[in-house]
Protein backbone atom coordinates (compact mmCIF):
# COMPACT_ATOMS: atom_id res chain seq x y z
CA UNK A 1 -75.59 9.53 -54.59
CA UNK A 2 -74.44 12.72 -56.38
CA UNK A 3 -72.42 13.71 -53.26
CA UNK A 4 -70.81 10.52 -52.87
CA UNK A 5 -69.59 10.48 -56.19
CA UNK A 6 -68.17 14.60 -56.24
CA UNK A 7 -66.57 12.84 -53.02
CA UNK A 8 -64.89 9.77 -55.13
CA UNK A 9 -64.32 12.40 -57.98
CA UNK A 10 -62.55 14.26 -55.22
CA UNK A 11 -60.42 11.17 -54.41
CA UNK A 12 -59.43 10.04 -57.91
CA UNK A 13 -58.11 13.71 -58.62
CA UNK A 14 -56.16 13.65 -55.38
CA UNK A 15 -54.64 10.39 -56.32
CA UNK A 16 -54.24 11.16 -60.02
CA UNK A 17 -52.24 14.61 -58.95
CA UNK A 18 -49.86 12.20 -56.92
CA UNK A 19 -49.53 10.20 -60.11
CA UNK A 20 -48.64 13.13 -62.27
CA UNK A 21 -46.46 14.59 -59.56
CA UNK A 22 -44.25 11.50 -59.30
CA UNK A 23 -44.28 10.37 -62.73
CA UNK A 24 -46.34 7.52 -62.95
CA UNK A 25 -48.52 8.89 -65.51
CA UNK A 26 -45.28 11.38 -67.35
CA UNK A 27 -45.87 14.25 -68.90
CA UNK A 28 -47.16 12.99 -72.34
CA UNK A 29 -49.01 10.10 -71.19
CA UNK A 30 -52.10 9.02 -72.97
CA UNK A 31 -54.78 7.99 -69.93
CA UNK A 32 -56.50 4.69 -69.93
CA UNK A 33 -59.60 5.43 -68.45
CA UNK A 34 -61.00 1.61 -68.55
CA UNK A 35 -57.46 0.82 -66.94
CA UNK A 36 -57.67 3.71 -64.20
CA UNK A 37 -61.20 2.20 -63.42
CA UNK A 38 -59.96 -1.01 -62.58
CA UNK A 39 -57.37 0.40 -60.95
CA UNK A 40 -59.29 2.98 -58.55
CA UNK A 41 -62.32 0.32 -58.59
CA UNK A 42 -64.97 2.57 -60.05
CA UNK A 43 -67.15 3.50 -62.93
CA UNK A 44 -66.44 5.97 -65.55
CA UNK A 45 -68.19 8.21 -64.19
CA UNK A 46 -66.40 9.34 -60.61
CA UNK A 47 -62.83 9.17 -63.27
CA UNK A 48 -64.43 11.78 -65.78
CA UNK A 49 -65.26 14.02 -63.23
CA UNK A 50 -62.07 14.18 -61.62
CA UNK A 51 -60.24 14.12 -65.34
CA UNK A 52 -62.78 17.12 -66.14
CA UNK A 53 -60.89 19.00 -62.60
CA UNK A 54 -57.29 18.10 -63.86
CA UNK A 55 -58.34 19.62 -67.59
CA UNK A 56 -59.23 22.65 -65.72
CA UNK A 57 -56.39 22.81 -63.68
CA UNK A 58 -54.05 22.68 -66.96
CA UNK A 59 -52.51 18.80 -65.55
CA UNK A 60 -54.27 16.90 -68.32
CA UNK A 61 -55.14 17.84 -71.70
CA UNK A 62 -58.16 16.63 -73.81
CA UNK A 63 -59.45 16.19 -77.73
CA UNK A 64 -63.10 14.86 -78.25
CA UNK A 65 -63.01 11.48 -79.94
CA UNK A 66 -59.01 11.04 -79.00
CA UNK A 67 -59.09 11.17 -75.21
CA UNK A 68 -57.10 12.37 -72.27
CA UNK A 69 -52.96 12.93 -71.99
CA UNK A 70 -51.14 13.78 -69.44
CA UNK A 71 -50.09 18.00 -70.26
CA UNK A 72 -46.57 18.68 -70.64
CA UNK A 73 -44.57 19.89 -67.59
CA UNK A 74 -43.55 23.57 -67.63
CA UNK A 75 -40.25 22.01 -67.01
CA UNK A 76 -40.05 19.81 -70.43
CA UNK A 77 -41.54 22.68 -72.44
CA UNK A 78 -38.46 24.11 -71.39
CA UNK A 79 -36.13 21.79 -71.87
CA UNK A 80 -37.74 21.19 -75.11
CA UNK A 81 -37.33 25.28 -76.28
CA UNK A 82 -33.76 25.38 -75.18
CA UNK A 83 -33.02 21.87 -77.07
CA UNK A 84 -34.32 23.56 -80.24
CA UNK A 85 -32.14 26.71 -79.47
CA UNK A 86 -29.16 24.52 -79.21
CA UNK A 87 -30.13 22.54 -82.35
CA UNK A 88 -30.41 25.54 -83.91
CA UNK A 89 -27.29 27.46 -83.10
CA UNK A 90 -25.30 24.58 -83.98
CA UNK A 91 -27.19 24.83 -87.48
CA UNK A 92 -26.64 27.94 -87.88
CA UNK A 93 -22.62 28.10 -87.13
């Protein structure tokens, strides 16, 4: 059983990354794990292993008692600093 599920765990990341990649889940996102279960047909436990994987690979973010988000792209954190250092020029002019 414990291989089968690293092997579904395996699966749900896959198909989570191709989520986050297209922007089905955008950067930001908070994630619904009872939705994703029904979604991917599984238990909790197969989904929390996989969102454990993403965590680690810096795609998803999580806080104890809040849950899991989606991280924010390299490319908005960028868009997002040179937004500010517009906003701020145009302050400071």
């Amino acid at each position: 059983m414990f291989v089968r599920t690293r092997g579904m765990a395996a699966e749900i990341g896959a198909r989570l990354r191709v989520m986050i990649d297209e922007g089905e889940l955008p950067s930001g996102a908070r994630i619904d794990e009872k939705e994703l279960c029904v979604t991917f047909d599984v238990s909790k436990t197969p989904l929390r292993e996989a969102l454990k994987v993403l965590v680690s690979e810096g795609l998803v973010t999580h806080r104890q008692y809040i849950g899991y988000r989606v991280a924010p792209s390299q490319r908005n954190v960028r868009t997002a600093a040179w937004t500010r250092d517009e906003l701020l020029a145009v302050r400071d002019q």
